[in-house]
N, C-alpha and C. Protein backbone atom coordinates (compact mmCIF):
# COMPACT_ATOMS: atom_id res chain seq x y z
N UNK A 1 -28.22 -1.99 21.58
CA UNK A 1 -27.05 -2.32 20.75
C UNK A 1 -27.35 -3.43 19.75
N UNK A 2 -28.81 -4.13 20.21
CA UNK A 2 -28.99 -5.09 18.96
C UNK A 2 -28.05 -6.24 19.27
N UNK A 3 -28.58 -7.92 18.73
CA UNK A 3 -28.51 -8.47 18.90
C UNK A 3 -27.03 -9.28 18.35
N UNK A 4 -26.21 -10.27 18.47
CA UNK A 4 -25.01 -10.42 18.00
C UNK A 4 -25.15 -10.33 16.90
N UNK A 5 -26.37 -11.20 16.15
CA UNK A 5 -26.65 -11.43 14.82
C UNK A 5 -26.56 -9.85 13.79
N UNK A 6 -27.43 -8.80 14.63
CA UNK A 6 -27.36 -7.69 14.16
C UNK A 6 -26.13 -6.88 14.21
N UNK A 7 -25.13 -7.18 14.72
CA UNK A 7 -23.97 -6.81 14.96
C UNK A 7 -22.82 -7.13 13.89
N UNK A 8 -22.90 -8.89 13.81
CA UNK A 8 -22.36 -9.38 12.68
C UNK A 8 -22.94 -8.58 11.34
N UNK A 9 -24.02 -8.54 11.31
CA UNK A 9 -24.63 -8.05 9.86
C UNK A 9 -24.17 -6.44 9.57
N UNK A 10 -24.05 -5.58 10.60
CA UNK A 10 -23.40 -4.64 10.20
C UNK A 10 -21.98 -4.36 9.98
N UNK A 11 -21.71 -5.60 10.23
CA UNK A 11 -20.31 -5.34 9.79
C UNK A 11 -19.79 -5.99 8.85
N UNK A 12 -20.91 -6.93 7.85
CA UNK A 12 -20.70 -7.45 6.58
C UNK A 12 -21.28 -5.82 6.03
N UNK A 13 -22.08 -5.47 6.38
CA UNK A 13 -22.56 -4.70 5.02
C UNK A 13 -21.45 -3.21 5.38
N UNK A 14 -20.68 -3.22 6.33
CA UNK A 14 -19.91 -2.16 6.46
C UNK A 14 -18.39 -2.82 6.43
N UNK A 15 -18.09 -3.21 5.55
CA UNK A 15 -16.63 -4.10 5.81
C UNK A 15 -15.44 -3.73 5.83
N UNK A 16 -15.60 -3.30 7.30
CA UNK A 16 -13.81 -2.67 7.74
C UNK A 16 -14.75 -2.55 9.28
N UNK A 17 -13.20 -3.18 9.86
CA UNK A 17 -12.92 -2.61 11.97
C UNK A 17 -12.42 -1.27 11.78
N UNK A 18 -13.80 -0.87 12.65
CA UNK A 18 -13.40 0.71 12.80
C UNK A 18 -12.58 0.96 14.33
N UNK A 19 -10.81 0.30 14.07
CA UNK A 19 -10.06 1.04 15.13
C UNK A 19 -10.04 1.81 15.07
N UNK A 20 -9.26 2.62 16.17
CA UNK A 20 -8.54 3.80 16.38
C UNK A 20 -7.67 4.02 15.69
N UNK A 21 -6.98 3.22 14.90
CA UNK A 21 -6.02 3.09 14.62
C UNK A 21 -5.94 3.25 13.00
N UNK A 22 -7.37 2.51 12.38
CA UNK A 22 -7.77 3.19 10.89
C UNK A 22 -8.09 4.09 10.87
N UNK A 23 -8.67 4.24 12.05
CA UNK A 23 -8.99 6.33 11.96
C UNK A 23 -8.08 7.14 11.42
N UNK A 24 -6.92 6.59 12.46
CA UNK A 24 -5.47 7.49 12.09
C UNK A 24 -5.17 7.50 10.78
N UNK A 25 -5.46 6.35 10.05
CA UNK A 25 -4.69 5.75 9.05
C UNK A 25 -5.19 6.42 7.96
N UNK A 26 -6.74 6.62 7.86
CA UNK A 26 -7.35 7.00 7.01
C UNK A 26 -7.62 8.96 7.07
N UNK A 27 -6.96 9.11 8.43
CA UNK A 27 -6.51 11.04 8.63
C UNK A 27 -5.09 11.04 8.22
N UNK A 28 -4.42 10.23 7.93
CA UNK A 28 -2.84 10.21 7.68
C UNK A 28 -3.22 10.27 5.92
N UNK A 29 -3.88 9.36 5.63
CA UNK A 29 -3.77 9.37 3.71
C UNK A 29 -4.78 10.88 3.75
N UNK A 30 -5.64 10.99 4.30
CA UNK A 30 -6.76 12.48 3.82
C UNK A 30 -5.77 13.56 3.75
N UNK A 31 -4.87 13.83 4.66
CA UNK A 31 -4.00 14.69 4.40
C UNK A 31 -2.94 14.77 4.09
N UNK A 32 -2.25 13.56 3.55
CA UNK A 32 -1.35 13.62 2.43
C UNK A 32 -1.51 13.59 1.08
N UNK A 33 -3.27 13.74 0.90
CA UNK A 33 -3.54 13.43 -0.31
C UNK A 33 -3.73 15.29 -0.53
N UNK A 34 -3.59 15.94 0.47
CA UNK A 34 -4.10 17.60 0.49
C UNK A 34 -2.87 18.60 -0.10
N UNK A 35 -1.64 17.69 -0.41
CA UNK A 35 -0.38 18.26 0.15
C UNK A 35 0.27 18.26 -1.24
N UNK A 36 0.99 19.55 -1.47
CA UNK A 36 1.21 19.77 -3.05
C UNK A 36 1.84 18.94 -3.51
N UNK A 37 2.15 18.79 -4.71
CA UNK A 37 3.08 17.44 -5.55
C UNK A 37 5.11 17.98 -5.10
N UNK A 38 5.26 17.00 -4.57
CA UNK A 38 6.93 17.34 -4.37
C UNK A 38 7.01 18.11 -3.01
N UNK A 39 6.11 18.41 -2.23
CA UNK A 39 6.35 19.23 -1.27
C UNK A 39 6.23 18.85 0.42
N UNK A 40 6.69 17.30 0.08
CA UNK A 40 6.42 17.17 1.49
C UNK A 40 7.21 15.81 1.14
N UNK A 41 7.88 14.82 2.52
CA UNK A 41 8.98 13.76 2.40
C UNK A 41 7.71 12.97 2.59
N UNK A 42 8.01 11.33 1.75
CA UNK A 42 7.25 10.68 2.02
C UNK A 42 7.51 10.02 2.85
N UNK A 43 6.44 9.48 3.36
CA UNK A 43 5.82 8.65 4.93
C UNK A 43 5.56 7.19 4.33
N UNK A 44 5.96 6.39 5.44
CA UNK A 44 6.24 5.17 4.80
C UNK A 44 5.07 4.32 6.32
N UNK A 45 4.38 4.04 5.99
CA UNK A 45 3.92 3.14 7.19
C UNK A 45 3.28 1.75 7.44
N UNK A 46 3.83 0.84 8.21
CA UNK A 46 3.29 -0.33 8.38
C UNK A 46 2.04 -0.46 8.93
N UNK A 47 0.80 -1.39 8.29
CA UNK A 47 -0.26 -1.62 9.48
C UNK A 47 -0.28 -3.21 9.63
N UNK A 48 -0.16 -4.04 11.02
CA UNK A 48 0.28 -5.16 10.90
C UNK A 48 -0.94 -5.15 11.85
N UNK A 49 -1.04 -6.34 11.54
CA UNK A 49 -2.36 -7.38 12.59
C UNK A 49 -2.30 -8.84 12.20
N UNK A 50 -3.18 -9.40 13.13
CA UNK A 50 -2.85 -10.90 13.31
C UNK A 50 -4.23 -11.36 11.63
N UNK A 51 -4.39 -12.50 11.01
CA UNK A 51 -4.70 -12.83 10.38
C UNK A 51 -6.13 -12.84 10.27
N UNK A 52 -7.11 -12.40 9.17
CA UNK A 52 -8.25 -12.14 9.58
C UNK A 52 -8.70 -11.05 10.26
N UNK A 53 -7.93 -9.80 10.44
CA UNK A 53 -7.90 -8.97 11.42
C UNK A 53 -8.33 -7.40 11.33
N UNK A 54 -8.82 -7.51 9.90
CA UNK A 54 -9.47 -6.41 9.18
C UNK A 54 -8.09 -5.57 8.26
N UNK A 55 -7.41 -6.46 8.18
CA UNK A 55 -6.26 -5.51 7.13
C UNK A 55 -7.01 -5.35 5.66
N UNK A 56 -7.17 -6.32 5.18
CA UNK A 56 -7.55 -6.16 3.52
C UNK A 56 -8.44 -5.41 3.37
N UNK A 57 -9.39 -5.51 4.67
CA UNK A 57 -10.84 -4.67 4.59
C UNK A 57 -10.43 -3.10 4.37
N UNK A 58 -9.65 -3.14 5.69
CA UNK A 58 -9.15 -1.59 5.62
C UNK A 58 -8.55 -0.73 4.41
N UNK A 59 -7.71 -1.39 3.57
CA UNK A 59 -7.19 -1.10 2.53
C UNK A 59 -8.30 -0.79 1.54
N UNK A 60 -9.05 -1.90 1.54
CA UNK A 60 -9.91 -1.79 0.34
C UNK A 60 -10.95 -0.14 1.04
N UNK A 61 -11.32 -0.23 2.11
CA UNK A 61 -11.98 1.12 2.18
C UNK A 61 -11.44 1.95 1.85
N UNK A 62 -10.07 2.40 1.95
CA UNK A 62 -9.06 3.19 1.55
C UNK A 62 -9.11 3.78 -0.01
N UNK A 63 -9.16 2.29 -0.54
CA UNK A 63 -9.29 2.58 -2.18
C UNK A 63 -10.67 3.07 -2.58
N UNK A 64 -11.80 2.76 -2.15
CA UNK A 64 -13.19 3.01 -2.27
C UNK A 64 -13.02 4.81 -1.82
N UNK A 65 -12.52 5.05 -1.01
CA UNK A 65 -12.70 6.80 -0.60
C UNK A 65 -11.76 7.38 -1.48
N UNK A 66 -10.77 7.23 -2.00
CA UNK A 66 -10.27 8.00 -2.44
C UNK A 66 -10.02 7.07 -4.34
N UNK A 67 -10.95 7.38 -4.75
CA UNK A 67 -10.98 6.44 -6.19
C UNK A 67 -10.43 7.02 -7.04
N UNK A 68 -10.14 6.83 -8.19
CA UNK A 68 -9.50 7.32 -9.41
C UNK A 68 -10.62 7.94 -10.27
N UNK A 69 -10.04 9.59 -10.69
CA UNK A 69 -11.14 10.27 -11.49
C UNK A 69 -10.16 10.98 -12.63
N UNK A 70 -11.57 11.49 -13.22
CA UNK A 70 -11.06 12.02 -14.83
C UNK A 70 -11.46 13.64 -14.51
N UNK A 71 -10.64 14.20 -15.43
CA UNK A 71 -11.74 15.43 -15.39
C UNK A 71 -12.43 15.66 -16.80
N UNK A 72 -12.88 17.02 -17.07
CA UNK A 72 -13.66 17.29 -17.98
C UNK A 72 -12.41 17.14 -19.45
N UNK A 73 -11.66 17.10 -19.60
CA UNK A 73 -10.50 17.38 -20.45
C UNK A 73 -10.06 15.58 -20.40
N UNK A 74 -10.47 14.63 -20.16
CA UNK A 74 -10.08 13.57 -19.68
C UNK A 74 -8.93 13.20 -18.98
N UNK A 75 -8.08 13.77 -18.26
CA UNK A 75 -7.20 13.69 -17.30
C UNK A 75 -7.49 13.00 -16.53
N UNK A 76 -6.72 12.01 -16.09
CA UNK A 76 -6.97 10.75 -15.02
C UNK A 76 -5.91 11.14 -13.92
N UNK A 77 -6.62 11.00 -12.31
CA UNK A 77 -5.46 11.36 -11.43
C UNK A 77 -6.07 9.85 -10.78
N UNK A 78 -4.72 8.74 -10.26
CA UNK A 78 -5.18 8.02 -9.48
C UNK A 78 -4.56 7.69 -8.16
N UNK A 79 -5.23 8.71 -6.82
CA UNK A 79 -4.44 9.01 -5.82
C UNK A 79 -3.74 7.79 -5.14
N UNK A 80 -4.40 7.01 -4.79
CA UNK A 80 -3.94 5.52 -4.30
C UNK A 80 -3.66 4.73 -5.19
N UNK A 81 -2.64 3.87 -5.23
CA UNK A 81 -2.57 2.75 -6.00
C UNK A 81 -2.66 1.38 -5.09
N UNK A 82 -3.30 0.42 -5.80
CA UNK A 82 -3.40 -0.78 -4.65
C UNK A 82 -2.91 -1.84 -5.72
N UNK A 83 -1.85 -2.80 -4.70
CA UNK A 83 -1.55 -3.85 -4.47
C UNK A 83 -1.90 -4.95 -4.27
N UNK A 84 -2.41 -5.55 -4.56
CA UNK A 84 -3.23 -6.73 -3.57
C UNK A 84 -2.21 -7.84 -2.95
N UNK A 85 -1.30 -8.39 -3.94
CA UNK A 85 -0.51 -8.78 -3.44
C UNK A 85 0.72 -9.59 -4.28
N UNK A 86 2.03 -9.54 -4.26
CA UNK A 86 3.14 -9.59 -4.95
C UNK A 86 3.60 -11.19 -5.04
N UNK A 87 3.32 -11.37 -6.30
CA UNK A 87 3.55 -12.77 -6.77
C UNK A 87 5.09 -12.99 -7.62
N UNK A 88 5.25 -11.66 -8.24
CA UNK A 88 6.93 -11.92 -9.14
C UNK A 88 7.57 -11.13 -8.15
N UNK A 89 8.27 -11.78 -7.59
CA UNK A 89 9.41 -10.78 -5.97
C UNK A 89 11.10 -10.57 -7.27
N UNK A 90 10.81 -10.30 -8.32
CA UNK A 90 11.86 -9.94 -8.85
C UNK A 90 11.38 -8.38 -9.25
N UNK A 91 12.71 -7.62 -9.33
CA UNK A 91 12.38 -6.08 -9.63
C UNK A 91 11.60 -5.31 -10.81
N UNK A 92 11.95 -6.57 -11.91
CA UNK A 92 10.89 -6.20 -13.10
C UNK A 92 10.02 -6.70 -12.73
N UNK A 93 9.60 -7.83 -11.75
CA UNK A 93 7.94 -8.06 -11.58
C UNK A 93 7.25 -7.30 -11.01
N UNK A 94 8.23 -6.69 -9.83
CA UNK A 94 7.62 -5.52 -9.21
C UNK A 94 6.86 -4.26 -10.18
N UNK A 95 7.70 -4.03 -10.90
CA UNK A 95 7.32 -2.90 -12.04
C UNK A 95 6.32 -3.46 -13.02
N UNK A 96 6.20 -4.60 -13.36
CA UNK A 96 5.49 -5.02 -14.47
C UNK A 96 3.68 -5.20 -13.38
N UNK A 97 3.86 -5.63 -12.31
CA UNK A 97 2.61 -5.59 -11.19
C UNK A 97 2.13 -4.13 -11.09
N UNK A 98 3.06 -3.46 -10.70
CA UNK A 98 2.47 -1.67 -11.16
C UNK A 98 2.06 -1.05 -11.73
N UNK A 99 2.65 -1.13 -13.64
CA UNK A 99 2.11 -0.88 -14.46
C UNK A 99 0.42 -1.58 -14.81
N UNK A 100 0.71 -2.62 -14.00
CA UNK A 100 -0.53 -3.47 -14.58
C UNK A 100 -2.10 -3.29 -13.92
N UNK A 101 -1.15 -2.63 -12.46
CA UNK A 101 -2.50 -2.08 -11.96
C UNK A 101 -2.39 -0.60 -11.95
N UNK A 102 -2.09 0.13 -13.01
CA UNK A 102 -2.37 1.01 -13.36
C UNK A 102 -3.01 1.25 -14.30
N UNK A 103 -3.18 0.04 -15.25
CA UNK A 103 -3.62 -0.03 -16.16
C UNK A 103 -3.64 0.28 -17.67
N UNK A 104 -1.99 0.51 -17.46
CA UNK A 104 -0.64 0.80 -18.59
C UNK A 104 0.26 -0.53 -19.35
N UNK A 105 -0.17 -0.59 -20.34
CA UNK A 105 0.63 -1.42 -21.34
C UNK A 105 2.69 -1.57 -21.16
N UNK A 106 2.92 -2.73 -21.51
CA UNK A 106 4.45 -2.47 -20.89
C UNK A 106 4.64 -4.15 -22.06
N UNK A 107 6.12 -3.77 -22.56
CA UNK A 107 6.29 -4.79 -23.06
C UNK A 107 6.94 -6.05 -22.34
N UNK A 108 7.13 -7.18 -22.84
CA UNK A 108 7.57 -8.03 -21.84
C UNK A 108 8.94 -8.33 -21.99
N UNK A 109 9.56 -7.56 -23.33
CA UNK A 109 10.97 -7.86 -23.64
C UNK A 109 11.55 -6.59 -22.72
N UNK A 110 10.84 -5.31 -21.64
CA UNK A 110 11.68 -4.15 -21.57
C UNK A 110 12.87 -4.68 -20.11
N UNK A 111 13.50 -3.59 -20.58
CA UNK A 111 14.18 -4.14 -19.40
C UNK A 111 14.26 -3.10 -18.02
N UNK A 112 14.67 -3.25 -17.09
CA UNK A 112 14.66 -2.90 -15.99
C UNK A 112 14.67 -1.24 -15.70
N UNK A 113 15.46 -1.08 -16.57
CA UNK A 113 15.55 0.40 -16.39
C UNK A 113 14.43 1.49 -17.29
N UNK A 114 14.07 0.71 -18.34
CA UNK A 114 12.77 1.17 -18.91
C UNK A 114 11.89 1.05 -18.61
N UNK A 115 11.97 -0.19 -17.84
CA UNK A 115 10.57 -0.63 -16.62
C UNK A 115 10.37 0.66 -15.75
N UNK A 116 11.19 1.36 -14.93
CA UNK A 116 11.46 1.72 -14.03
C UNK A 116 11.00 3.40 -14.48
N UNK A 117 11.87 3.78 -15.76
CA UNK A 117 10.96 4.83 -16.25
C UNK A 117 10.03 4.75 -16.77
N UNK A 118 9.04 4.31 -17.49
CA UNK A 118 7.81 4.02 -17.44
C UNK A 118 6.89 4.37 -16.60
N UNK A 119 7.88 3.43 -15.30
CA UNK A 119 6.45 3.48 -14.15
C UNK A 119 6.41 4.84 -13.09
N UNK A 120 7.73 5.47 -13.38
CA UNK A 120 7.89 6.83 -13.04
C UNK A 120 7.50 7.96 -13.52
N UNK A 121 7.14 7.63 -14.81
CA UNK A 121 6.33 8.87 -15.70
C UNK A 121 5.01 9.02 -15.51
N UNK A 122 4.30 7.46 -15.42
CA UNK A 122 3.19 7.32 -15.06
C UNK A 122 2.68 7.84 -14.09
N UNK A 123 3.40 7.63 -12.80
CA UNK A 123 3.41 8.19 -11.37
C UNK A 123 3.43 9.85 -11.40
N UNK A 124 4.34 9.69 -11.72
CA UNK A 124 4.88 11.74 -11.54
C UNK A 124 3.92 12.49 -12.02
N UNK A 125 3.90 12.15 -13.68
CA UNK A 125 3.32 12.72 -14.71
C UNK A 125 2.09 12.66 -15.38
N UNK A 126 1.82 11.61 -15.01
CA UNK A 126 0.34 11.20 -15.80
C UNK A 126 -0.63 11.27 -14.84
N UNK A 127 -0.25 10.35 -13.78
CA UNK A 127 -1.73 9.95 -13.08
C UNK A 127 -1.45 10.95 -11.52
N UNK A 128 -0.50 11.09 -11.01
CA UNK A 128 -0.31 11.79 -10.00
C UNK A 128 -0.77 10.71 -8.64
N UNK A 129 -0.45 9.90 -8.42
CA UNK A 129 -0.02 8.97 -7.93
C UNK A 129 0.67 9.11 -6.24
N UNK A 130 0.10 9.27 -5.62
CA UNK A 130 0.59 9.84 -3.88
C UNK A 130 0.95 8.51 -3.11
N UNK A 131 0.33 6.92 -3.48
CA UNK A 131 0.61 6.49 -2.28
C UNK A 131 0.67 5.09 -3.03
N UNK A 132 1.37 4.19 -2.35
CA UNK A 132 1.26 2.99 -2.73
C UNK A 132 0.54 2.25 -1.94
N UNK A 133 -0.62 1.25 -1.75
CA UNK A 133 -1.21 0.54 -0.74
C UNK A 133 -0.52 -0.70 -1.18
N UNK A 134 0.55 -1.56 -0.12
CA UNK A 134 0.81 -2.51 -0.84
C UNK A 134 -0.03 -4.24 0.35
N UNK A 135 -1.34 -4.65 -0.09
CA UNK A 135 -1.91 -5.76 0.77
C UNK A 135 -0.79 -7.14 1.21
N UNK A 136 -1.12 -7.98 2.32
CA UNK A 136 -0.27 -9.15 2.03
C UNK A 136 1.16 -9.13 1.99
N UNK A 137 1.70 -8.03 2.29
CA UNK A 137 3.29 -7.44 2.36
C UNK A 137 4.12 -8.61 2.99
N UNK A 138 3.72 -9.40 3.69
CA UNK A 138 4.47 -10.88 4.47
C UNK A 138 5.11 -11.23 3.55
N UNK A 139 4.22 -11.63 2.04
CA UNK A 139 4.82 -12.31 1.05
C UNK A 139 6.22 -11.62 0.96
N UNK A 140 6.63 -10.47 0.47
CA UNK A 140 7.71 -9.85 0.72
C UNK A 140 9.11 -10.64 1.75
N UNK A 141 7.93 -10.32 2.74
CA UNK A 141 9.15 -10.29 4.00
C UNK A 141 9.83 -11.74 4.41
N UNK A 142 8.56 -12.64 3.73
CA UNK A 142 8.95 -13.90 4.32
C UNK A 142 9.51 -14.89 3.07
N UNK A 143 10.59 -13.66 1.97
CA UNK A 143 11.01 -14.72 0.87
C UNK A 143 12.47 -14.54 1.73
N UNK A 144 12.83 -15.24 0.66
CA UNK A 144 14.64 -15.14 1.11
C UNK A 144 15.13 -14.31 1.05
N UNK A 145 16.42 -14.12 2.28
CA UNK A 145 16.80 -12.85 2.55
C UNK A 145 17.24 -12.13 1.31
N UNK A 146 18.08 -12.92 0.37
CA UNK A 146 18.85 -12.10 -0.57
C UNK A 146 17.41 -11.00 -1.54
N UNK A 147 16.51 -12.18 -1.81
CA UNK A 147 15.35 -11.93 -2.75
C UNK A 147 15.03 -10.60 -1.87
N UNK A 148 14.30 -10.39 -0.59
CA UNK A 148 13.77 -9.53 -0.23
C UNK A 148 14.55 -8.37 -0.04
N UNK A 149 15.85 -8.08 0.17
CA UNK A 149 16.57 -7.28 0.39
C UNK A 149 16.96 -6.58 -0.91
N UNK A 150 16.97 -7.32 -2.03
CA UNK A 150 17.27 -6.47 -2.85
C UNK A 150 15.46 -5.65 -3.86
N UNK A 151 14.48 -6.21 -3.30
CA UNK A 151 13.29 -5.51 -3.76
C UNK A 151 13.08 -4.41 -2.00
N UNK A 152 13.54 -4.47 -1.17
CA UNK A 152 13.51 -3.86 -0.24
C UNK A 152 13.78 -2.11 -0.74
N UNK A 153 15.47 -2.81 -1.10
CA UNK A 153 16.25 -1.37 -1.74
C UNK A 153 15.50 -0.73 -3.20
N UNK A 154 14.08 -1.51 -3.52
CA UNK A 154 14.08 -1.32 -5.02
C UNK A 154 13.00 -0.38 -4.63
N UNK A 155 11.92 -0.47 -3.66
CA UNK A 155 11.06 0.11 -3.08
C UNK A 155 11.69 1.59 -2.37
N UNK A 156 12.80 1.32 -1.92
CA UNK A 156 13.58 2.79 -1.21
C UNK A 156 13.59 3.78 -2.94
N UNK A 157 14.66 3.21 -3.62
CA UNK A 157 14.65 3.51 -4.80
C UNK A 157 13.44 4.46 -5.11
N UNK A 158 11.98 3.21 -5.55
CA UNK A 158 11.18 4.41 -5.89
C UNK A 158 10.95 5.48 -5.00
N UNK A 159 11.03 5.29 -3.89
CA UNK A 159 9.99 6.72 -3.19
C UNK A 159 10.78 7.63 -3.57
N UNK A 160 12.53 7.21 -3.41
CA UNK A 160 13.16 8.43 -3.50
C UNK A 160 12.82 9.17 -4.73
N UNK A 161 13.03 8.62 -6.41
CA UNK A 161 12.49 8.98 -7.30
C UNK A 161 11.21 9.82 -7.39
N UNK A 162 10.54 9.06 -7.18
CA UNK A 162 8.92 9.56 -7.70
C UNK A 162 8.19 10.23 -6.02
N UNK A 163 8.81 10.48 -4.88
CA UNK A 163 8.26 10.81 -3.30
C UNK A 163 6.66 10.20 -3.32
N UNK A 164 7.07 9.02 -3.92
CA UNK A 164 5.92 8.42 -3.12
C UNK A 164 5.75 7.62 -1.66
N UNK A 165 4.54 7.76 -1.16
CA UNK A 165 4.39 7.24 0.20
C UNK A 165 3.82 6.13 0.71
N UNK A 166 4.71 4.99 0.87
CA UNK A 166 4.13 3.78 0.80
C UNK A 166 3.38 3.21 1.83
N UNK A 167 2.37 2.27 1.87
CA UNK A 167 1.30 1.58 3.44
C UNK A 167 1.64 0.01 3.26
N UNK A 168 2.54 -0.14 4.44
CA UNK A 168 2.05 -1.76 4.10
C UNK A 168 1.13 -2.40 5.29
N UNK A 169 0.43 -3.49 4.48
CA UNK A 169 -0.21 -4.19 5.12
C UNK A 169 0.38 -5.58 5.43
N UNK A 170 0.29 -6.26 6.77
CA UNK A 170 0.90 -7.09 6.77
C UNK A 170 0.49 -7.97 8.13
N UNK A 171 0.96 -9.42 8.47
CA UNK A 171 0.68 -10.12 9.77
C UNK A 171 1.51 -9.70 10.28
N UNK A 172 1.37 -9.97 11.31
CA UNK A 172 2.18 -9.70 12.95
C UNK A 172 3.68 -9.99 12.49
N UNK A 173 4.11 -11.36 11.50
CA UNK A 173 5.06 -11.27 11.43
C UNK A 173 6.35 -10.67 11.00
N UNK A 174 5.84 -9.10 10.60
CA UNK A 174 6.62 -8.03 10.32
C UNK A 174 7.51 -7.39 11.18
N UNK A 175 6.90 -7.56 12.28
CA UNK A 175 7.90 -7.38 13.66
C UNK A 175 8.77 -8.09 13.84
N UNK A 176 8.74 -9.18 12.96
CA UNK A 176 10.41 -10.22 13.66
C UNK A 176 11.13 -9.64 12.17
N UNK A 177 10.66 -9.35 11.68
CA UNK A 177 11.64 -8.60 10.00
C UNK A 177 12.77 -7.53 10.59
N UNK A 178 12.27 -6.83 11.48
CA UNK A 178 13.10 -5.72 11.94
C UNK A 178 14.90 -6.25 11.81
N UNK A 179 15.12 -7.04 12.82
CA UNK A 179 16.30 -7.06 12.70
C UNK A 179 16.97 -7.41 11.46
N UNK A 180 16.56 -8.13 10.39
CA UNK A 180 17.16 -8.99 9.50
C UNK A 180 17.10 -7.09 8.62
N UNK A 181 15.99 -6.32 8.10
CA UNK A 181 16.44 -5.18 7.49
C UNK A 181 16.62 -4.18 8.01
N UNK A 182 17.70 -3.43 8.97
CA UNK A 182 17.22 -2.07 9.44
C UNK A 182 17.31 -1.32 9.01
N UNK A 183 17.48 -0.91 7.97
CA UNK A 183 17.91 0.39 7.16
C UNK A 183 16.17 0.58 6.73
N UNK A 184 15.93 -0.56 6.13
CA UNK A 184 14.16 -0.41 5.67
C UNK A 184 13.43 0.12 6.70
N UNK A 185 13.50 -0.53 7.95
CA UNK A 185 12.51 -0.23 8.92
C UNK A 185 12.83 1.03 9.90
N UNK A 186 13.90 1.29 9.33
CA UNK A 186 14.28 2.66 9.78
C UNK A 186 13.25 3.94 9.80
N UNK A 187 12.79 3.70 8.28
CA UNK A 187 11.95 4.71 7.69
C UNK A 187 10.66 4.23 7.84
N UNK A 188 10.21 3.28 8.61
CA UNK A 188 8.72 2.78 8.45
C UNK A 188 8.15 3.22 10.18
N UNK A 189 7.04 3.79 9.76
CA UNK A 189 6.05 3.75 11.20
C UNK A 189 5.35 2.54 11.44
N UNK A 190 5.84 1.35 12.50
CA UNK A 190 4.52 0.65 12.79
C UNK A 190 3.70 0.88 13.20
N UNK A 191 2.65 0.28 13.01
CA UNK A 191 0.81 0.42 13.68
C UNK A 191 0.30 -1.03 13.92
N UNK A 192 0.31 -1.03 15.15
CA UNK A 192 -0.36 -2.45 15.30
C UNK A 192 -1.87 -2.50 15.39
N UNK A 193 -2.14 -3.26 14.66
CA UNK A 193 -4.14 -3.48 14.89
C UNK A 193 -4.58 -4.24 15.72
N UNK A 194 -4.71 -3.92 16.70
CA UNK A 194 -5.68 -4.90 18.21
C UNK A 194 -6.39 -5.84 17.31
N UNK A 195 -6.43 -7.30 18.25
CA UNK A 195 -6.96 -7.87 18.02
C UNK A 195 -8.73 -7.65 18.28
N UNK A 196 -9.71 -8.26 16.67
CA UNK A 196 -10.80 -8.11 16.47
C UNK A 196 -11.91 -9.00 17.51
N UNK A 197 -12.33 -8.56 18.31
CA UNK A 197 -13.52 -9.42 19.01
C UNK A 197 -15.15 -9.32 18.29
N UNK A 198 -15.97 -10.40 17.98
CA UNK A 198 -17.11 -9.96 17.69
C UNK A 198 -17.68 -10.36 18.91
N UNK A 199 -18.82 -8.82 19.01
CA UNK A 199 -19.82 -8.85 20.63
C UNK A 199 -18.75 -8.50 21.53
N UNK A 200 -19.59 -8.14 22.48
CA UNK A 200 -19.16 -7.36 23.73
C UNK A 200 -17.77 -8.33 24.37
């Protein structure tokens, strides 16, 4: 099995914990990425773990397997979209963070509802757009209730619109969120990530 040292080193140059549980995670996006446009309800799922715990890693492998391509006609499809993590917790920041990692121009005078179509055309129509990876999701959960509750409903909003299927990533402390939103967590699958041991 090789020595700790050799142990650590494969898992810098392979960077993601291979749970059971990313397994799932990463057979849950393979085959929702298989599944025609509009033809299936989207799936909303939490992956929570304690800090340091291979969340970001995981995500980022996520984005690495399933990357954004062109075709011969230059058509861009970009199956995942990633998040890294939400700094304007207002609803146009939300939209203006989207567009931006999509890599779509947006003015800064638009307002909310042009925000909103914009980033729905983009999604639907342009890039074809299946999933949201959103990293660091705490930030979210751990603003103030009013703040988070109303980007809560803004996130319901899109999927309904555009059936996209959102992943969040997040610490442990997503589990005490439950009670304060239930309507949100209604629709969310948790996944908890065991804690990471290095060596036997």
């Amino acid at each position: 099995q090789g020595s700790r040292e050799d142990r650590l080193q494969a898992l810098h140059d392979r960077p993601w914990f291979p749970y059971a549980t990313a397994h799932r995670i990463e057979r849950d996006i393979a085959h929702l990425l298989t599944l025609p446009v509009g033809g299936y309800a989207p799936r909303h799922t939490a992956i929570v773990g304690a800090n340091n715990n291979g969340k970001t890693h995981l995500c980022e492998r996520l984005i690495r397997l399933h990357k954004p391509s062109c075709d011969s006609h230059g058509d861009c499809r970009i199956p995942l979209l990633h998040l890294p993590c939400l700094h304007d917790l207002s609803q146009c920041g939300l939209y203006r963070t989207l567009i931006s990692q999509i890599g779509r121009p947006f003015r800064p005078s638009d307002s909310l509802n042009s925000l909103r179509r914009r980033f729905d055309y983009y999604a639907r129509d342009v890039f074809d757009i299946r999933a949201i990876l959103f990293d660091e999701f705490q930030s979210v959960l751990f603003h103030t209730p009013k703040r988070r509750t109303i980007l809560l409903e803004e996130l319901a909003h899109i999927s309904e619109r555009t059936r996209l299927s959102f992943f969040y990533f997040s610490t442990s402390g997503m589990f005490y969120s439950r009670p304060s939103d239930p309507t949100f967590f209604s629709n969310v699958q948790m996944l908890a990530l065991p804690k990471w041991h290095h060596g036997p």
